[in-house]
N, C-alpha and C. Protein backbone atom coordinates (compact mmCIF):
# COMPACT_ATOMS: atom_id res chain seq x y z
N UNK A 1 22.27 28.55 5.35
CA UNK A 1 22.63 27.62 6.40
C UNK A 1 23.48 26.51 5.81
N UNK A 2 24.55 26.32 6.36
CA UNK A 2 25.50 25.00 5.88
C UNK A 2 25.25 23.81 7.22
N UNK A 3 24.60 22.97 6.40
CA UNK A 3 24.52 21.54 6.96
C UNK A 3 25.55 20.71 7.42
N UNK A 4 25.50 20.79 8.62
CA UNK A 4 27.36 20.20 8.75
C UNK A 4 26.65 18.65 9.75
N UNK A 5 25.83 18.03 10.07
CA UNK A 5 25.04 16.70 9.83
C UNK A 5 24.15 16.60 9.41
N UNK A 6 23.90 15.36 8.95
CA UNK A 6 22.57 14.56 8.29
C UNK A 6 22.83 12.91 8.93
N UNK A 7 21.64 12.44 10.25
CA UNK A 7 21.59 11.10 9.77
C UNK A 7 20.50 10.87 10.76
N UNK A 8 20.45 9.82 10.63
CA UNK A 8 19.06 9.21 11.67
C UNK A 8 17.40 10.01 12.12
N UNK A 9 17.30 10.68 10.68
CA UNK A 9 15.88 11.43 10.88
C UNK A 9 16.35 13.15 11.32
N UNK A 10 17.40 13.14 11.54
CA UNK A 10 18.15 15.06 12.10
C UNK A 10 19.19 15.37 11.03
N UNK A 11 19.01 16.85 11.20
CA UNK A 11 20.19 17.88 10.25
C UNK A 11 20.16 18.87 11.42
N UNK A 12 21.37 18.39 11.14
CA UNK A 12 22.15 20.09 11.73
C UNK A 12 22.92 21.25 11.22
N UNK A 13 22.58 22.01 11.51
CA UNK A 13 23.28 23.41 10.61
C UNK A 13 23.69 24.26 11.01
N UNK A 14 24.42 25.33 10.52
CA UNK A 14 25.30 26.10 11.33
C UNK A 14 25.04 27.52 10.35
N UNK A 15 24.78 28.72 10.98
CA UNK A 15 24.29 29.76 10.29
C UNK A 15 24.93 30.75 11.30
N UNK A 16 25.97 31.83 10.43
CA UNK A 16 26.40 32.84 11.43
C UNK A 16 26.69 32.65 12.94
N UNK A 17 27.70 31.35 13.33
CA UNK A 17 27.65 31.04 14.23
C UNK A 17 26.93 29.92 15.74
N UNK A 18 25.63 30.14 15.26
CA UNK A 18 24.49 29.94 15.39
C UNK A 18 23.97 28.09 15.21
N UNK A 19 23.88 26.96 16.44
CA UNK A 19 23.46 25.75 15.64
C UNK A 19 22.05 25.27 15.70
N UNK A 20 21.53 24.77 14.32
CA UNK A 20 20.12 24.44 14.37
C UNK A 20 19.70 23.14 14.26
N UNK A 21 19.00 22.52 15.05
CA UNK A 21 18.52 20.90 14.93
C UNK A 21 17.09 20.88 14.24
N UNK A 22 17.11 20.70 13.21
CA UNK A 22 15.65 20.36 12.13
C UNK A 22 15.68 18.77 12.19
N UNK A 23 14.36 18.78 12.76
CA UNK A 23 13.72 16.83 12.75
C UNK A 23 12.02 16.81 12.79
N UNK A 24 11.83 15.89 12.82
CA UNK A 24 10.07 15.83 12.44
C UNK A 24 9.65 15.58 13.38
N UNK A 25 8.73 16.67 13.85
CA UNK A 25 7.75 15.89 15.24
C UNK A 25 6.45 15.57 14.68
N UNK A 26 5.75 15.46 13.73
CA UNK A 26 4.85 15.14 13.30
C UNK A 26 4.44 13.94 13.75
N UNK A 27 3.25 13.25 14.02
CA UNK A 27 2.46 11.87 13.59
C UNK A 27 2.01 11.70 12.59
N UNK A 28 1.25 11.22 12.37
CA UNK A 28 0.99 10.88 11.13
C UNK A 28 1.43 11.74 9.39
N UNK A 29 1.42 13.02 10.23
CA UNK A 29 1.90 13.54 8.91
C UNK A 29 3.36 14.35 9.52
N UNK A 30 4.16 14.21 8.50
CA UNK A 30 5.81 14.58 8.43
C UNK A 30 5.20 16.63 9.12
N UNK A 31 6.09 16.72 9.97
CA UNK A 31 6.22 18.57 10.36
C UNK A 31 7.30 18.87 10.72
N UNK A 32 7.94 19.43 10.09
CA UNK A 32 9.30 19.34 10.44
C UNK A 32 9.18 20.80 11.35
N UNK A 33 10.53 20.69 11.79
CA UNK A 33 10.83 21.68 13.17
C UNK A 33 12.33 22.04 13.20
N UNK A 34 12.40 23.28 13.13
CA UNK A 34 13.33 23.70 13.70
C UNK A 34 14.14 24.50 14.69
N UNK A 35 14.93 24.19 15.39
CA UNK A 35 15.22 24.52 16.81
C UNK A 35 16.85 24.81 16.72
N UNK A 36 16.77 26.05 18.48
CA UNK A 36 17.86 26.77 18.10
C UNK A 36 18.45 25.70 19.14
N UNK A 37 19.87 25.23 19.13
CA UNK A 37 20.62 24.52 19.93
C UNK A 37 22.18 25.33 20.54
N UNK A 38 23.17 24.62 21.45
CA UNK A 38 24.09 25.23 21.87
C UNK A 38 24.99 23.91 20.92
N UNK A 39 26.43 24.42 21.02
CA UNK A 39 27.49 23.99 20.45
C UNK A 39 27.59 22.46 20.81
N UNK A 40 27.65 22.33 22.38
CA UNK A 40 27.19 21.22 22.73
C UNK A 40 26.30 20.37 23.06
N UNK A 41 25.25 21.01 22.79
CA UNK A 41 24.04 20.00 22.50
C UNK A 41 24.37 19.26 20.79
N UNK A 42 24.71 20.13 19.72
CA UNK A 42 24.75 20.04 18.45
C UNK A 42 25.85 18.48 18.53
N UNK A 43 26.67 18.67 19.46
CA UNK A 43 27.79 17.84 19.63
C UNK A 43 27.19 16.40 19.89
N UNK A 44 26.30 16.47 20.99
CA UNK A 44 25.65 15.31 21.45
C UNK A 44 24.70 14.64 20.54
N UNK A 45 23.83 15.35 20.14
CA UNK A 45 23.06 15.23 19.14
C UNK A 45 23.67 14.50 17.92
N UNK A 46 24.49 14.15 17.74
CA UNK A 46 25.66 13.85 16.48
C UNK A 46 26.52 12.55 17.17
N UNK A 47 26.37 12.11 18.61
CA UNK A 47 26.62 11.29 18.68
C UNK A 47 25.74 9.96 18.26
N UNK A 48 24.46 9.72 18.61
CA UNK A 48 23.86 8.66 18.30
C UNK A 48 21.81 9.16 18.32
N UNK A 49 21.08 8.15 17.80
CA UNK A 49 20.06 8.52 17.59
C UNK A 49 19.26 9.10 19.14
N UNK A 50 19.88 8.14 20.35
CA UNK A 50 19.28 8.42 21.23
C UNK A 50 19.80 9.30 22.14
N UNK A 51 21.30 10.05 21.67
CA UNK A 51 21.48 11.41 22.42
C UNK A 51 20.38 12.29 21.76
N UNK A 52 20.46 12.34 20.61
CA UNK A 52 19.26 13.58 19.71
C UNK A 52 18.42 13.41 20.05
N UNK A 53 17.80 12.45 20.17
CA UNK A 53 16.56 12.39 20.93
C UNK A 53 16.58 12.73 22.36
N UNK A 54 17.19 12.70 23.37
CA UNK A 54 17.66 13.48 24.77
C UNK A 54 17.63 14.67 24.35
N UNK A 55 18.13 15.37 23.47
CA UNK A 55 18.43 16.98 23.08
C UNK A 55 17.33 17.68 22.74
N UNK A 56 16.34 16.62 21.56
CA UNK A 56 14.85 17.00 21.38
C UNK A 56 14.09 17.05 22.71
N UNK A 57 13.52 15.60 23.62
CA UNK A 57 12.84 16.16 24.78
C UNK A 57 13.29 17.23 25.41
N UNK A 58 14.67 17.26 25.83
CA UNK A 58 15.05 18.84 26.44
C UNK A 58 14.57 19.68 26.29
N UNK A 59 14.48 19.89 25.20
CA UNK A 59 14.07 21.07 24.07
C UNK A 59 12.61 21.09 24.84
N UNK A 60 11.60 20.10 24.42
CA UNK A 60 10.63 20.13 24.28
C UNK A 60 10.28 20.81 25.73
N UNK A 61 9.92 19.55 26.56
CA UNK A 61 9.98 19.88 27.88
C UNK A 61 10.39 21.10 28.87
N UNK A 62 11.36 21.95 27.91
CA UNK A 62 11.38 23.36 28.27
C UNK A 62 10.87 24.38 27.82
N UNK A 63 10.07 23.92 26.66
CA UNK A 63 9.20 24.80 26.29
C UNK A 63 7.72 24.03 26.56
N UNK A 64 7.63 23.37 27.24
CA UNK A 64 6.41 23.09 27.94
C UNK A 64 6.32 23.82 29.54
N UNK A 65 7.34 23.73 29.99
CA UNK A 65 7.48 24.89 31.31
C UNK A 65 7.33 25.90 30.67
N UNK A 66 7.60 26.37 29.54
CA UNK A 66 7.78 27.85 29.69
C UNK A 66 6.32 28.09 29.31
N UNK A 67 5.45 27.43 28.73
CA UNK A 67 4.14 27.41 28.16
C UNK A 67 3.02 27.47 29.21
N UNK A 68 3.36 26.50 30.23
CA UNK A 68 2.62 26.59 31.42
C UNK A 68 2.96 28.02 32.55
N UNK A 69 3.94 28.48 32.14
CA UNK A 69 4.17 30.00 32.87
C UNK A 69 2.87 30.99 32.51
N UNK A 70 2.51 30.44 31.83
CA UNK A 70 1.95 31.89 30.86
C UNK A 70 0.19 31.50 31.60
């Protein structure tokens, strides 16, 4: 994976096309996470701490619907 950002607690990376947002959802203890993103989320995410953070709940929150499907 080539890291094409690093700042404000996120890395982003780019693998065969492919972009990944690694950040910590942990409390008290550090867990890092990594998640598959689109071109333009990766984009937004890279604008400021609190687009990435918009991109993370997204994230999240859609895999909380998809959790409650089940």
């Amino acid at each position: 994976m080539e890291v094409i950002f690093f700042d404000y607690g996120i890395e982003i990376s780019l693998e065969n096309g492919r972009y990944y947002l690694n950040f910590d959802e942990g409390g008290l203890v550090s867990r890092f996470r990594t998640i598959e993103i689109t071109h333009e989320e990766a984009e937004k995410a890279k604008r400021s701490p609190k687009d990435a953070y918009e991109v993370i709940i997204s994230f999240q929150n859609k895999e909380r619907k998809e959790k409650m499907k089940e």
